[in-house]
PDB file of N, CA and C in Angstrom:
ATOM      1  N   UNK A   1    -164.099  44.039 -64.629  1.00  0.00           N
ATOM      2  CA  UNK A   1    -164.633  45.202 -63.965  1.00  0.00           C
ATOM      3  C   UNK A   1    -165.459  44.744 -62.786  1.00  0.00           C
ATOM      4  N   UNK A   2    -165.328  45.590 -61.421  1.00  0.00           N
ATOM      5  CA  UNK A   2    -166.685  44.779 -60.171  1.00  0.00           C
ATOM      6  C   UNK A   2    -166.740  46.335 -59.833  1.00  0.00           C
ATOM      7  N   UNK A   3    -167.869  45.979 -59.156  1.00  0.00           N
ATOM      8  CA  UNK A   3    -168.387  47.017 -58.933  1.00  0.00           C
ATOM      9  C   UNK A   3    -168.138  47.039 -57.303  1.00  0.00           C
ATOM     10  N   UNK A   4    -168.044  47.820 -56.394  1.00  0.00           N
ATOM     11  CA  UNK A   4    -167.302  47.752 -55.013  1.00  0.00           C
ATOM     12  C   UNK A   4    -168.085  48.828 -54.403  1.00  0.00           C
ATOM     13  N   UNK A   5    -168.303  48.890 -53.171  1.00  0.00           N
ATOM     14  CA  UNK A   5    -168.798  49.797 -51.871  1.00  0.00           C
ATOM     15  C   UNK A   5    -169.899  49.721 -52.496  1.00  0.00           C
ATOM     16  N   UNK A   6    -170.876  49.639 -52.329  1.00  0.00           N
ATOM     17  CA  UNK A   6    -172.260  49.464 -53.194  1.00  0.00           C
ATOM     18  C   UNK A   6    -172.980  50.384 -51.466  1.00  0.00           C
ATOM     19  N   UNK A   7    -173.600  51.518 -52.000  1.00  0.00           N
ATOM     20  CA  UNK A   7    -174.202  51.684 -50.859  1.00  0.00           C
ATOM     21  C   UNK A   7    -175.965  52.360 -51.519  1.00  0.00           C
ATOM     22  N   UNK A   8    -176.796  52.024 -50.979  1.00  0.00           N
ATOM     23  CA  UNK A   8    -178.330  52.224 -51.505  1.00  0.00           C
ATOM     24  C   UNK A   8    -178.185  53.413 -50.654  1.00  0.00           C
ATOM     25  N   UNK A   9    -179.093  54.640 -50.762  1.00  0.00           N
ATOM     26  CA  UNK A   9    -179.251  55.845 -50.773  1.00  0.00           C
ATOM     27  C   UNK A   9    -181.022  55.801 -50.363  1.00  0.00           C
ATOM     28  N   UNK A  10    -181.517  55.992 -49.110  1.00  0.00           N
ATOM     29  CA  UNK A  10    -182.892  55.910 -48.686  1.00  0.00           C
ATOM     30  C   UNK A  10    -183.482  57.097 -48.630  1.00  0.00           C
ATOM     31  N   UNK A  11    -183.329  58.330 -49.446  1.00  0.00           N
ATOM     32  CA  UNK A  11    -184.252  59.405 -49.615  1.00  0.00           C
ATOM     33  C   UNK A  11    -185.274  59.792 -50.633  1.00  0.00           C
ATOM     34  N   UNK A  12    -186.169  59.894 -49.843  1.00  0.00           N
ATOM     35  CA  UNK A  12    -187.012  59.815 -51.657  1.00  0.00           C
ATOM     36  C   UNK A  12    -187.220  61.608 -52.047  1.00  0.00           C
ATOM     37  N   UNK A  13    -186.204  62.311 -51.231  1.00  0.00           N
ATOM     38  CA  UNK A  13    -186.374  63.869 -51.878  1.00  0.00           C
ATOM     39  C   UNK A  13    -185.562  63.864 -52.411  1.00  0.00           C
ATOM     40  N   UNK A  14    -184.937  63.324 -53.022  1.00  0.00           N
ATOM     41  CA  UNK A  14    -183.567  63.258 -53.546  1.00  0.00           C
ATOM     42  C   UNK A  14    -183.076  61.965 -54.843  1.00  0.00           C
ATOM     43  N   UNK A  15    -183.029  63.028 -55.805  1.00  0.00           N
ATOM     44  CA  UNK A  15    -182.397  61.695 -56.950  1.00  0.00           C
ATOM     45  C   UNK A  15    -180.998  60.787 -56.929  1.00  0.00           C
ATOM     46  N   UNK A  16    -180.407  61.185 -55.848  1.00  0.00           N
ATOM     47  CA  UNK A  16    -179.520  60.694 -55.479  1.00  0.00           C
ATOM     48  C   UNK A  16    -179.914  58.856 -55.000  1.00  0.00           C
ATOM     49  N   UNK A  17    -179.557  57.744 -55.648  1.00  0.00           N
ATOM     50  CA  UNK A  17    -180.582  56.635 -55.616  1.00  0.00           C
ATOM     51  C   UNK A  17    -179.221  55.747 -54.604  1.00  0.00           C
ATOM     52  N   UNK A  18    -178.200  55.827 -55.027  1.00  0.00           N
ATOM     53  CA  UNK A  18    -176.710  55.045 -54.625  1.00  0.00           C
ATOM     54  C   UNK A  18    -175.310  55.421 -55.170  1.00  0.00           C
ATOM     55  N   UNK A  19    -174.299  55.232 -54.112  1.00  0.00           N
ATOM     56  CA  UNK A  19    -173.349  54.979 -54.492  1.00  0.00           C
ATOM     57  C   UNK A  19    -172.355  53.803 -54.583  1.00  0.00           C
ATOM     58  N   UNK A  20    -171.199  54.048 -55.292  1.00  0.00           N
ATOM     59  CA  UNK A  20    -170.413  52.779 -55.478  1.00  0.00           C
ATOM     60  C   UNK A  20    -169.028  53.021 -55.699  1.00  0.00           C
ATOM     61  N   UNK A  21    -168.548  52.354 -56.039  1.00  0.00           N
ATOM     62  CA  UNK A  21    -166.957  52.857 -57.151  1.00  0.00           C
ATOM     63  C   UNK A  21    -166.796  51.298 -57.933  1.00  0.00           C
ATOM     64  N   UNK A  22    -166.318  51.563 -59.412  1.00  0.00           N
ATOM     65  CA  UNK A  22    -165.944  50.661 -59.822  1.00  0.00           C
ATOM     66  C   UNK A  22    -164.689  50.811 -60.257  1.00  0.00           C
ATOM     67  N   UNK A  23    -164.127  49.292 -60.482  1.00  0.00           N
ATOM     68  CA  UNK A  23    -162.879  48.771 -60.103  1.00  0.00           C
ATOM     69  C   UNK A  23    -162.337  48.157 -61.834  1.00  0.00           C
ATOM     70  N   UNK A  24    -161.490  49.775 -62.862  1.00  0.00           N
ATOM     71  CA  UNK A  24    -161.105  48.518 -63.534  1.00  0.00           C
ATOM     72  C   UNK A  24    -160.153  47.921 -63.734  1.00  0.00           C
ATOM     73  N   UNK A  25    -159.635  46.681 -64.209  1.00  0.00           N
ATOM     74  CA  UNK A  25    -158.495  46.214 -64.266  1.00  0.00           C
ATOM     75  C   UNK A  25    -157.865  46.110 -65.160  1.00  0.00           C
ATOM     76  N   UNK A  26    -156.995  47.404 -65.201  1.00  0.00           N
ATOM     77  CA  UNK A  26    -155.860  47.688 -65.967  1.00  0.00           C
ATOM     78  C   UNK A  26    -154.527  47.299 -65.685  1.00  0.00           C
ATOM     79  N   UNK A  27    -153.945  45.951 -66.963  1.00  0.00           N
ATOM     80  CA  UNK A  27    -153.049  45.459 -66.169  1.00  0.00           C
ATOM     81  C   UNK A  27    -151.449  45.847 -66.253  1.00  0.00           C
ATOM     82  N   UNK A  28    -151.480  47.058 -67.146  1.00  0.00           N
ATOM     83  CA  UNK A  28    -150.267  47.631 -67.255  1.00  0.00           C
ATOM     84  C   UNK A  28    -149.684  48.163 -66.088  1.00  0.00           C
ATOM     85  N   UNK A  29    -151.317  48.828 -65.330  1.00  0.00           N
ATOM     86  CA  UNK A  29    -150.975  50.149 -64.478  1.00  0.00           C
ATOM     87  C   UNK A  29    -151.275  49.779 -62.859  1.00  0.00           C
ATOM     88  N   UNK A  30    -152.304  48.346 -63.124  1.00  0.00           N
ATOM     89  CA  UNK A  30    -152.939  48.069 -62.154  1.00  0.00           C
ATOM     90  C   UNK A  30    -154.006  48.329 -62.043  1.00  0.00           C
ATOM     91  N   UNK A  31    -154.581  48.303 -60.984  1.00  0.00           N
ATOM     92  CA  UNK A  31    -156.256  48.950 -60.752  1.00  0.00           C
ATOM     93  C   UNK A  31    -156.817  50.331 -61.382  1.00  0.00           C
ATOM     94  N   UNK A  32    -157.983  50.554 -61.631  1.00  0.00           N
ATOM     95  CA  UNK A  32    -158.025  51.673 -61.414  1.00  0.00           C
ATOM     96  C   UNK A  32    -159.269  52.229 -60.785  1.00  0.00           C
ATOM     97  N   UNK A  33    -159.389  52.937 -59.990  1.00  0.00           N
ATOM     98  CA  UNK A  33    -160.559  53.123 -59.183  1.00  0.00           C
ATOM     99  C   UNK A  33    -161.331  54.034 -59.134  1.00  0.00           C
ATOM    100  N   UNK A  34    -162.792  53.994 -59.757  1.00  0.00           N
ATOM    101  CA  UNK A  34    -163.703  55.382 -60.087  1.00  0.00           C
ATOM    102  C   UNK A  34    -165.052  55.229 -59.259  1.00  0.00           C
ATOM    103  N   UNK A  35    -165.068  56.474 -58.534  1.00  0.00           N
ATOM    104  CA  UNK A  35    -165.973  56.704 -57.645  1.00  0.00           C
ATOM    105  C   UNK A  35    -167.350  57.112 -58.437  1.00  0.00           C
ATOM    106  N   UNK A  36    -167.982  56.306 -58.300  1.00  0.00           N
ATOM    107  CA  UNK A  36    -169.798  57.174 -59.351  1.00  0.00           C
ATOM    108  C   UNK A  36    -171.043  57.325 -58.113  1.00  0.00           C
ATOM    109  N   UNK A  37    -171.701  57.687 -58.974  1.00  0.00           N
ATOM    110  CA  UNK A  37    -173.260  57.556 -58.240  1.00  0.00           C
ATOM    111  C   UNK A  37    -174.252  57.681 -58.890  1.00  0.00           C
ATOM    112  N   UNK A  38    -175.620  56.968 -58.470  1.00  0.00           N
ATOM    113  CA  UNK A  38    -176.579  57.189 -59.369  1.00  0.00           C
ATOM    114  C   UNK A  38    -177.468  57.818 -59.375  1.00  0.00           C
ATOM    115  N   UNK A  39    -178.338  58.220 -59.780  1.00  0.00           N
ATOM    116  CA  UNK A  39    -179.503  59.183 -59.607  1.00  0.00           C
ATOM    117  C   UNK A  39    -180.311  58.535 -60.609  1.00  0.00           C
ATOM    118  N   UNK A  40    -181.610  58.907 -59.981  1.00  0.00           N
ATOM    119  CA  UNK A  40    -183.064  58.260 -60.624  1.00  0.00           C
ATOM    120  C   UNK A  40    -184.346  59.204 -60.187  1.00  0.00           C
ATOM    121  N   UNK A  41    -184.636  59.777 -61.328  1.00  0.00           N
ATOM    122  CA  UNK A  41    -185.938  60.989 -61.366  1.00  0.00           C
ATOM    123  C   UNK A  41    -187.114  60.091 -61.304  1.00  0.00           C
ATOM    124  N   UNK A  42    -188.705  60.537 -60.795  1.00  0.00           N
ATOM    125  CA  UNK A  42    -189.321  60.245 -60.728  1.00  0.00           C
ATOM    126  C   UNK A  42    -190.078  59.948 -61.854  1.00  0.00           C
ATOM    127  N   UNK A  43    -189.163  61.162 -62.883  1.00  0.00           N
ATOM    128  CA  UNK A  43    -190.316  60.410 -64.515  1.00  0.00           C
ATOM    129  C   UNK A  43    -189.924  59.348 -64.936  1.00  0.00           C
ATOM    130  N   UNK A  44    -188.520  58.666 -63.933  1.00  0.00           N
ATOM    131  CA  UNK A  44    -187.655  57.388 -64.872  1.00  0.00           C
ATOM    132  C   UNK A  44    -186.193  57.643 -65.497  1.00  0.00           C
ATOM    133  N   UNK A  45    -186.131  58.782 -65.576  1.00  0.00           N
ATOM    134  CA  UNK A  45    -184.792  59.415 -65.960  1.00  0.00           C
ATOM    135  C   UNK A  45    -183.856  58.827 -64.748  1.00  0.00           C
ATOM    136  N   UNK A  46    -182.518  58.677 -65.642  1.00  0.00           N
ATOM    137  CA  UNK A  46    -181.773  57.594 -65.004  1.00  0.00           C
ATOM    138  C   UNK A  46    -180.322  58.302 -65.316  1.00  0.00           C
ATOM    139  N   UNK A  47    -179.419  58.462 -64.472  1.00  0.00           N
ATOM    140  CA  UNK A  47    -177.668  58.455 -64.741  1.00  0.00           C
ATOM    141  C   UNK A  47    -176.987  58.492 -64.397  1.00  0.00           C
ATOM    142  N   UNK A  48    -175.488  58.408 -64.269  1.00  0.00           N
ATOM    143  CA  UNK A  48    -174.700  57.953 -63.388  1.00  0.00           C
ATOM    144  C   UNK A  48    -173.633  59.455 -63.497  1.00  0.00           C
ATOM    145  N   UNK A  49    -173.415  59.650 -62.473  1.00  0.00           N
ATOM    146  CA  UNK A  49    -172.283  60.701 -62.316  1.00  0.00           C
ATOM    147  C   UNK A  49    -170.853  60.494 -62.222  1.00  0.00           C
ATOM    148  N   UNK A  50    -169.850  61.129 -62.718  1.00  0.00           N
ATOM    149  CA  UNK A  50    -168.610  60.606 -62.043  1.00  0.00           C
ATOM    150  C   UNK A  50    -168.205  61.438 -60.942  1.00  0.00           C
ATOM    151  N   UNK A  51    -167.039  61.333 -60.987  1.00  0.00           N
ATOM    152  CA  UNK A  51    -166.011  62.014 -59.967  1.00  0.00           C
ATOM    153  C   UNK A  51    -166.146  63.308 -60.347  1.00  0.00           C
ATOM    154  N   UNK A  52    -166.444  64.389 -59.177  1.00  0.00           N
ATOM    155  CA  UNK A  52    -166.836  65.739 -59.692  1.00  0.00           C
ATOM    156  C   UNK A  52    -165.906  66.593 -58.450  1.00  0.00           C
ATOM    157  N   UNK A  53    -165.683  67.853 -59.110  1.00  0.00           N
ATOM    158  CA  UNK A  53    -165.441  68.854 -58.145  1.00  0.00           C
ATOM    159  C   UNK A  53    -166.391  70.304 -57.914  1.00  0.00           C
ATOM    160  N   UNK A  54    -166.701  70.458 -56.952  1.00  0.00           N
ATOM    161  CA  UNK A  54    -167.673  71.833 -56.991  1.00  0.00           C
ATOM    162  C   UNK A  54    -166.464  73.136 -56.946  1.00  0.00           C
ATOM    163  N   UNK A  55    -167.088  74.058 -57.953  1.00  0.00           N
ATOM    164  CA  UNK A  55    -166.968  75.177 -57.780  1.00  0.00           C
ATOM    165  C   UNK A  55    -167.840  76.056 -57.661  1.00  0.00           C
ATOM    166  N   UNK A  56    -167.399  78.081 -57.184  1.00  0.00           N
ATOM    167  CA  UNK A  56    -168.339  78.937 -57.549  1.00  0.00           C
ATOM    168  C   UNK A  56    -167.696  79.920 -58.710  1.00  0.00           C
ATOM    169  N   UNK A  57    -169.290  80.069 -59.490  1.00  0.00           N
ATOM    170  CA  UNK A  57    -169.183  80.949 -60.261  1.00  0.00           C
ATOM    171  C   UNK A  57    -168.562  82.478 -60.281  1.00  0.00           C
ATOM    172  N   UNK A  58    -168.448  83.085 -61.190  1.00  0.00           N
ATOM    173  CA  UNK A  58    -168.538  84.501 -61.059  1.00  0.00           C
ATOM    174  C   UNK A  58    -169.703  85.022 -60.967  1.00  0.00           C
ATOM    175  N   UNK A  59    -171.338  84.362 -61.018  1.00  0.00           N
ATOM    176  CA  UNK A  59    -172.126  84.979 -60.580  1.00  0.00           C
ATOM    177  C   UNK A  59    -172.661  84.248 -59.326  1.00  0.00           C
ATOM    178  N   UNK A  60    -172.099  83.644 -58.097  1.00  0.00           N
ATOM    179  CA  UNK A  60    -172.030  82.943 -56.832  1.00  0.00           C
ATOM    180  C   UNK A  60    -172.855  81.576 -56.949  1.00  0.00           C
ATOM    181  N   UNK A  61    -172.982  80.643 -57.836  1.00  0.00           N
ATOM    182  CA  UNK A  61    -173.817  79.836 -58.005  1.00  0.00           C
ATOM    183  C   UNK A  61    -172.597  78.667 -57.856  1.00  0.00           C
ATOM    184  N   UNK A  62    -173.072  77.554 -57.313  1.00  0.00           N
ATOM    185  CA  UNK A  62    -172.295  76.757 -57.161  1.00  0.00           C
ATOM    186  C   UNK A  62    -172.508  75.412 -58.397  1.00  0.00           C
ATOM    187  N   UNK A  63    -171.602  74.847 -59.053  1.00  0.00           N
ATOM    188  CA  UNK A  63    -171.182  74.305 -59.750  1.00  0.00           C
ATOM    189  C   UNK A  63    -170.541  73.212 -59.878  1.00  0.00           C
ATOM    190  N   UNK A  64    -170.628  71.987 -60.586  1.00  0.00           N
ATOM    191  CA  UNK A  64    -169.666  70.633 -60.428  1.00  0.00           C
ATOM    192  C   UNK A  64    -169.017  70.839 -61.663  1.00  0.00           C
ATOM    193  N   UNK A  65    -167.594  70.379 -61.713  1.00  0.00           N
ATOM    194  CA  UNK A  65    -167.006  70.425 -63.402  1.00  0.00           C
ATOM    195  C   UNK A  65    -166.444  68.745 -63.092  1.00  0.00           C
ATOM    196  N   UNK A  66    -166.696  67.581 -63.570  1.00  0.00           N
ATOM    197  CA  UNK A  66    -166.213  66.106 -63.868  1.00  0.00           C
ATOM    198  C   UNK A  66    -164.625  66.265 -63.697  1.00  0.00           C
ATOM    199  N   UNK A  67    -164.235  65.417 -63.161  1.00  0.00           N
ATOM    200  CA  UNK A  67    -163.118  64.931 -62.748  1.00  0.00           C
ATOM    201  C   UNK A  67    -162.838  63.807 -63.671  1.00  0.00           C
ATOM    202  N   UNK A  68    -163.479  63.220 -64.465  1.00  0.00           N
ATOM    203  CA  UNK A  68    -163.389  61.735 -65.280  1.00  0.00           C
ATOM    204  C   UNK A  68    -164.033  62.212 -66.163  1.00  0.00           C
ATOM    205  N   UNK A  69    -163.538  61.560 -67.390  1.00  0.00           N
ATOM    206  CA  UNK A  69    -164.347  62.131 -68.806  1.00  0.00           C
ATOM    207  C   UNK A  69    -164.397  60.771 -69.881  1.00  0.00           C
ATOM    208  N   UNK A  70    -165.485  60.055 -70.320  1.00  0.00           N
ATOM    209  CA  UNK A  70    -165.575  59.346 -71.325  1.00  0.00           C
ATOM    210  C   UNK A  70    -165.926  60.281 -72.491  1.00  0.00           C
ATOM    211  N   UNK A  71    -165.858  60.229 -74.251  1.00  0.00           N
ATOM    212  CA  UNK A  71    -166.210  60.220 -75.137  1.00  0.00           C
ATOM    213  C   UNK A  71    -167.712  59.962 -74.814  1.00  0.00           C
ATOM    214  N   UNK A  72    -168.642  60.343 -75.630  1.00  0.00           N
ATOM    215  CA  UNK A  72    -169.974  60.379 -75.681  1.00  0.00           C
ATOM    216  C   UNK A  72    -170.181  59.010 -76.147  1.00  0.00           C
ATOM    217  N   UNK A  73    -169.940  58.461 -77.132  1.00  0.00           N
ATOM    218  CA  UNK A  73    -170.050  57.127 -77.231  1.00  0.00           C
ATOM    219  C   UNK A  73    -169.831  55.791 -76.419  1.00  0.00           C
ATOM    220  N   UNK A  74    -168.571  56.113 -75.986  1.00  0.00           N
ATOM    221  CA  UNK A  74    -168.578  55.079 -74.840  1.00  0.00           C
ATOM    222  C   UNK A  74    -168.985  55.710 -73.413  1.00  0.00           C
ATOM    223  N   UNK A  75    -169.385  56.676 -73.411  1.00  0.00           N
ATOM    224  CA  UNK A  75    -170.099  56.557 -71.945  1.00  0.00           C
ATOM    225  C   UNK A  75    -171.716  56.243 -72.139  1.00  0.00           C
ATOM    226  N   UNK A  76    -171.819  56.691 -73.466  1.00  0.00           N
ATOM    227  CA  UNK A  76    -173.549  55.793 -73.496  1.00  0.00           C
ATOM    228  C   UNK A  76    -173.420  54.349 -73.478  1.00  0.00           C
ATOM    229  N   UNK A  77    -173.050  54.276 -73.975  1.00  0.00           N
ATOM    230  CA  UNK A  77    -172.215  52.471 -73.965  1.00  0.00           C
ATOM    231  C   UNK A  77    -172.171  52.009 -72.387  1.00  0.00           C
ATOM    232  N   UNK A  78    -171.126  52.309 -71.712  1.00  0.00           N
ATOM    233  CA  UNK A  78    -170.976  52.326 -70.355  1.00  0.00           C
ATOM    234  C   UNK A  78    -171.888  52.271 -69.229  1.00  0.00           C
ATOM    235  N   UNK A  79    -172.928  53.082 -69.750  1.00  0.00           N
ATOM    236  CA  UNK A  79    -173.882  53.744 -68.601  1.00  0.00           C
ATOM    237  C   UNK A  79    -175.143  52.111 -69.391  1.00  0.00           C
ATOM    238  N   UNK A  80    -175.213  52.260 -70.688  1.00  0.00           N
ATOM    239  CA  UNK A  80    -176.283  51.297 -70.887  1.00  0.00           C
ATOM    240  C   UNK A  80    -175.965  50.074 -70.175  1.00  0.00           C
ATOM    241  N   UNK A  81    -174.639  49.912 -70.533  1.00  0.00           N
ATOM    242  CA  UNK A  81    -174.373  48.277 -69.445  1.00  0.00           C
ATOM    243  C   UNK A  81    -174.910  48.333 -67.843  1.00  0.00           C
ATOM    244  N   UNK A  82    -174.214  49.917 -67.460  1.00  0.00           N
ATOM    245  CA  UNK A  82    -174.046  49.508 -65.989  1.00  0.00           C
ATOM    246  C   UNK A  82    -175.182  49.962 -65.536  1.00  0.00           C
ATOM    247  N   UNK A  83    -176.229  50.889 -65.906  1.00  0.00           N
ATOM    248  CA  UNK A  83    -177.275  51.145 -64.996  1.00  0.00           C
ATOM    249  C   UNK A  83    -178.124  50.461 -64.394  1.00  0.00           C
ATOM    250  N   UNK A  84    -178.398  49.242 -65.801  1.00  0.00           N
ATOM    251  CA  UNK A  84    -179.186  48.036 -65.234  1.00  0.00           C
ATOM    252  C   UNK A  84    -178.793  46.681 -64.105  1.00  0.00           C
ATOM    253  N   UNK A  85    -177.068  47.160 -63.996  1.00  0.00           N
ATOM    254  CA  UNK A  85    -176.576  46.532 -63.170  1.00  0.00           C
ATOM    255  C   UNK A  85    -177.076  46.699 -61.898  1.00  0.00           C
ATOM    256  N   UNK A  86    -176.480  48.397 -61.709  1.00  0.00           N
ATOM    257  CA  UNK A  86    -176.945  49.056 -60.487  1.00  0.00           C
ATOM    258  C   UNK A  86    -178.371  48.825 -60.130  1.00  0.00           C
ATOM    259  N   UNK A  87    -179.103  48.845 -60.784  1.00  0.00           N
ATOM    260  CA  UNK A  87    -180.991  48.843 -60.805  1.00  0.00           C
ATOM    261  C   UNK A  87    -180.811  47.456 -59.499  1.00  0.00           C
ATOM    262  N   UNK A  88    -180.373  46.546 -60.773  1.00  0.00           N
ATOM    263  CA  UNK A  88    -180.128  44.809 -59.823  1.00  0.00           C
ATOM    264  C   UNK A  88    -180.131  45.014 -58.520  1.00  0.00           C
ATOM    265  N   UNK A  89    -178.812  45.721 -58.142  1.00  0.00           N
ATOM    266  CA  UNK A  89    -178.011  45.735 -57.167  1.00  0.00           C
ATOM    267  C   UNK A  89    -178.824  46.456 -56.125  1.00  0.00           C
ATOM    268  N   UNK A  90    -179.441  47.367 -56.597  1.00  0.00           N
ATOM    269  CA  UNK A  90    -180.352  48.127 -55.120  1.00  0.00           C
ATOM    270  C   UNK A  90    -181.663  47.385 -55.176  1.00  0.00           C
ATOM    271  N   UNK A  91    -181.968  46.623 -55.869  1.00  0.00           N
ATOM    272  CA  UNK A  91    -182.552  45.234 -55.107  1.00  0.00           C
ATOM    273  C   UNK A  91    -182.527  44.576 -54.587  1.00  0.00           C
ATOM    274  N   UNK A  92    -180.946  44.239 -55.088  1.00  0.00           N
ATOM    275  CA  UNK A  92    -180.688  43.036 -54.069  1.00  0.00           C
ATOM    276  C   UNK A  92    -179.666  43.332 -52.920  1.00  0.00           C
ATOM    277  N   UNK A  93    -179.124  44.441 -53.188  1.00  0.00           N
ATOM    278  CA  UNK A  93    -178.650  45.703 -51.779  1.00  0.00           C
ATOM    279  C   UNK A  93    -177.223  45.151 -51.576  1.00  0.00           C
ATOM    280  N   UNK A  94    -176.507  44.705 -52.288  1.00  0.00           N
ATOM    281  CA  UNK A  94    -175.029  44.301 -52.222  1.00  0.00           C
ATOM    282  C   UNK A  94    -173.882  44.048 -53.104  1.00  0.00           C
ATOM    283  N   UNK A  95    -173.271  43.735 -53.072  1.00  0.00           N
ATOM    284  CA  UNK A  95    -172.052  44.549 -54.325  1.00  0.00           C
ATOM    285  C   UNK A  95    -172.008  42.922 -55.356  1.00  0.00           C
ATOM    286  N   UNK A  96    -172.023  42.932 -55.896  1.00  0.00           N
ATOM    287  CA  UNK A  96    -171.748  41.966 -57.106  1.00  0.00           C
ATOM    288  C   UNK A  96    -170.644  41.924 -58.124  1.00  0.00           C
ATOM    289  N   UNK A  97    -170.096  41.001 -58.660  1.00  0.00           N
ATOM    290  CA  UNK A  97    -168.936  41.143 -59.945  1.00  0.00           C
ATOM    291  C   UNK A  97    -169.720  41.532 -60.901  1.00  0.00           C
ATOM    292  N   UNK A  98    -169.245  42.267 -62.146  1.00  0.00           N
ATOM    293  CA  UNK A  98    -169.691  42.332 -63.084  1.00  0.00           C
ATOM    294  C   UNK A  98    -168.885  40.976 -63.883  1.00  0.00           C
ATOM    295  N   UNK A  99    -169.586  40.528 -64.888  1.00  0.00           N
ATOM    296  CA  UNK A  99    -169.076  39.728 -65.783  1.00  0.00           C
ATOM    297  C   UNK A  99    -168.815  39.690 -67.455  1.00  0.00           C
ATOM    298  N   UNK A 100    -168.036  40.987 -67.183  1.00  0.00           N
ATOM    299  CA  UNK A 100    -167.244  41.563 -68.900  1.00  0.00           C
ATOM    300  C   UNK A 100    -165.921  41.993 -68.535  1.00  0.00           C
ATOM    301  N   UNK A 101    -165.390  42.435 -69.147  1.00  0.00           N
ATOM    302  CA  UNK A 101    -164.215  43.425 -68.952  1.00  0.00           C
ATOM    303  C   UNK A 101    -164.496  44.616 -69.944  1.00  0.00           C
ATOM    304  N   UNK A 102    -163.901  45.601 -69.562  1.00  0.00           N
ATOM    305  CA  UNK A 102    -164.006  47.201 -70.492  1.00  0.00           C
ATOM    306  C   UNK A 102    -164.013  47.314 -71.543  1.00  0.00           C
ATOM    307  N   UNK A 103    -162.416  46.328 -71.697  1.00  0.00           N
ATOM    308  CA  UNK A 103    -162.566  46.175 -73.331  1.00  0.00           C
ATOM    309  C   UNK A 103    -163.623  45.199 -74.089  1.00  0.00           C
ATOM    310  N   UNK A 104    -163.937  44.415 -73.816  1.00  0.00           N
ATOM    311  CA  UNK A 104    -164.974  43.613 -74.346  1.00  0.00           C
ATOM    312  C   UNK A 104    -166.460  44.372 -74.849  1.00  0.00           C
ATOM    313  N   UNK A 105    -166.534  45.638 -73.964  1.00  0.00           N
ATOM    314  CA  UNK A 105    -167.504  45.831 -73.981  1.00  0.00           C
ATOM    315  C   UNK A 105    -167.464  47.160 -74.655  1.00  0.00           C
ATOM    316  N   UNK A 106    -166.415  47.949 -74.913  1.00  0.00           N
ATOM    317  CA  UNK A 106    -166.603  49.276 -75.442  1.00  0.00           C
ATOM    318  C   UNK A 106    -165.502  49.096 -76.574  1.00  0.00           C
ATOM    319  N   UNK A 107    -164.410  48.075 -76.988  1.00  0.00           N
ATOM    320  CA  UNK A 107    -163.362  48.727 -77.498  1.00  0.00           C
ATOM    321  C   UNK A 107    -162.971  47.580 -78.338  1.00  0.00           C
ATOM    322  N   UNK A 108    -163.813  46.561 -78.470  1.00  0.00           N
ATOM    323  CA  UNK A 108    -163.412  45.317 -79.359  1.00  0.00           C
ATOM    324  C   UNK A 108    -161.972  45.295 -78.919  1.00  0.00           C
ATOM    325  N   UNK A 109    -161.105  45.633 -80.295  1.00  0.00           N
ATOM    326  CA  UNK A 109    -160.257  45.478 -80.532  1.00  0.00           C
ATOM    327  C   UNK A 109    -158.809  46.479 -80.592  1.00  0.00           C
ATOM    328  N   UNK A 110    -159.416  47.522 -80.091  1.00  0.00           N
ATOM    329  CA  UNK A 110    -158.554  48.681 -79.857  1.00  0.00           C
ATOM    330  C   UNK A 110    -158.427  48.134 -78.171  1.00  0.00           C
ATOM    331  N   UNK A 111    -157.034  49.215 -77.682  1.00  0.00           N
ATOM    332  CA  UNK A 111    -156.346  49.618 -76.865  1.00  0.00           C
ATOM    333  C   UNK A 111    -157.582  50.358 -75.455  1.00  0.00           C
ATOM    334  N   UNK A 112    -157.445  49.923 -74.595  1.00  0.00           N
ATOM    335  CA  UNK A 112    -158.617  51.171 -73.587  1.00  0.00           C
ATOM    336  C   UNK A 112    -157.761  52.357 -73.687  1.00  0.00           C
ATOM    337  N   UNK A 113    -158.110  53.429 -73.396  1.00  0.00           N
ATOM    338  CA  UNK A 113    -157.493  54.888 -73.974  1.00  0.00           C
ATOM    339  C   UNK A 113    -157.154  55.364 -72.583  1.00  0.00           C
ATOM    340  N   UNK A 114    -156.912  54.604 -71.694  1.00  0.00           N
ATOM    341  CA  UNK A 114    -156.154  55.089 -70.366  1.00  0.00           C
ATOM    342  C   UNK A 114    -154.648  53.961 -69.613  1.00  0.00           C
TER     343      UNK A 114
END
């Protein structure tokens, strides 16, 4: 898995902290490429978004519904690995490899489910 386009986000009205996309390598299918971003609240609250689409409501309010969907388990999983990555990374302000693969890290010994 690497993490790619790494871009730091300089607003402080805004929990919007960075974006990125990571890269995994699926070798049946080839790559596969997921656009995230992070956000970071001022109490410390921390999380990563995926790929979203906005809509409007039936009562005119505008809305994101996920485009990418983990299981609750492995996206806590997921997010615990990678947030502290990201943290790194807008320190040190540039894109880095990660050093696991997907399965190693969420799926032992099962199949990745994509």
């Amino acid at each position: 898995m690497e993490i790619k386009d790494f871009k730091v986000i300089n607003k402080d009205t805004s929990p919007l902290k960075a974006t990125f996309s990571v890269l995994f390598p699926v070798t049946n299918w080839g790559d596969f490429n997921v656009n995230m971003k992070y956000f970071e609240k001022t109490d410390g609250s921390s999380w990563i978004a995926y790929p979203q689409e906005s809509y409007t409501n039936a009562e005119g309010e505008k809305k994101y519904k996920n485009l990418a969907y983990f299981d609750k388990q492995v996206r806590q999983a997921f997010e615990a690995f990678l947030i502290p990555k990201v943290k790194a990374m807008m320190q040190e302000k540039k894109t880095a490899q990660v050093d696991f693969t997907a399965k190693e890290a969420f799926f032992s010994n099962e199949n990745l489910p994509f």
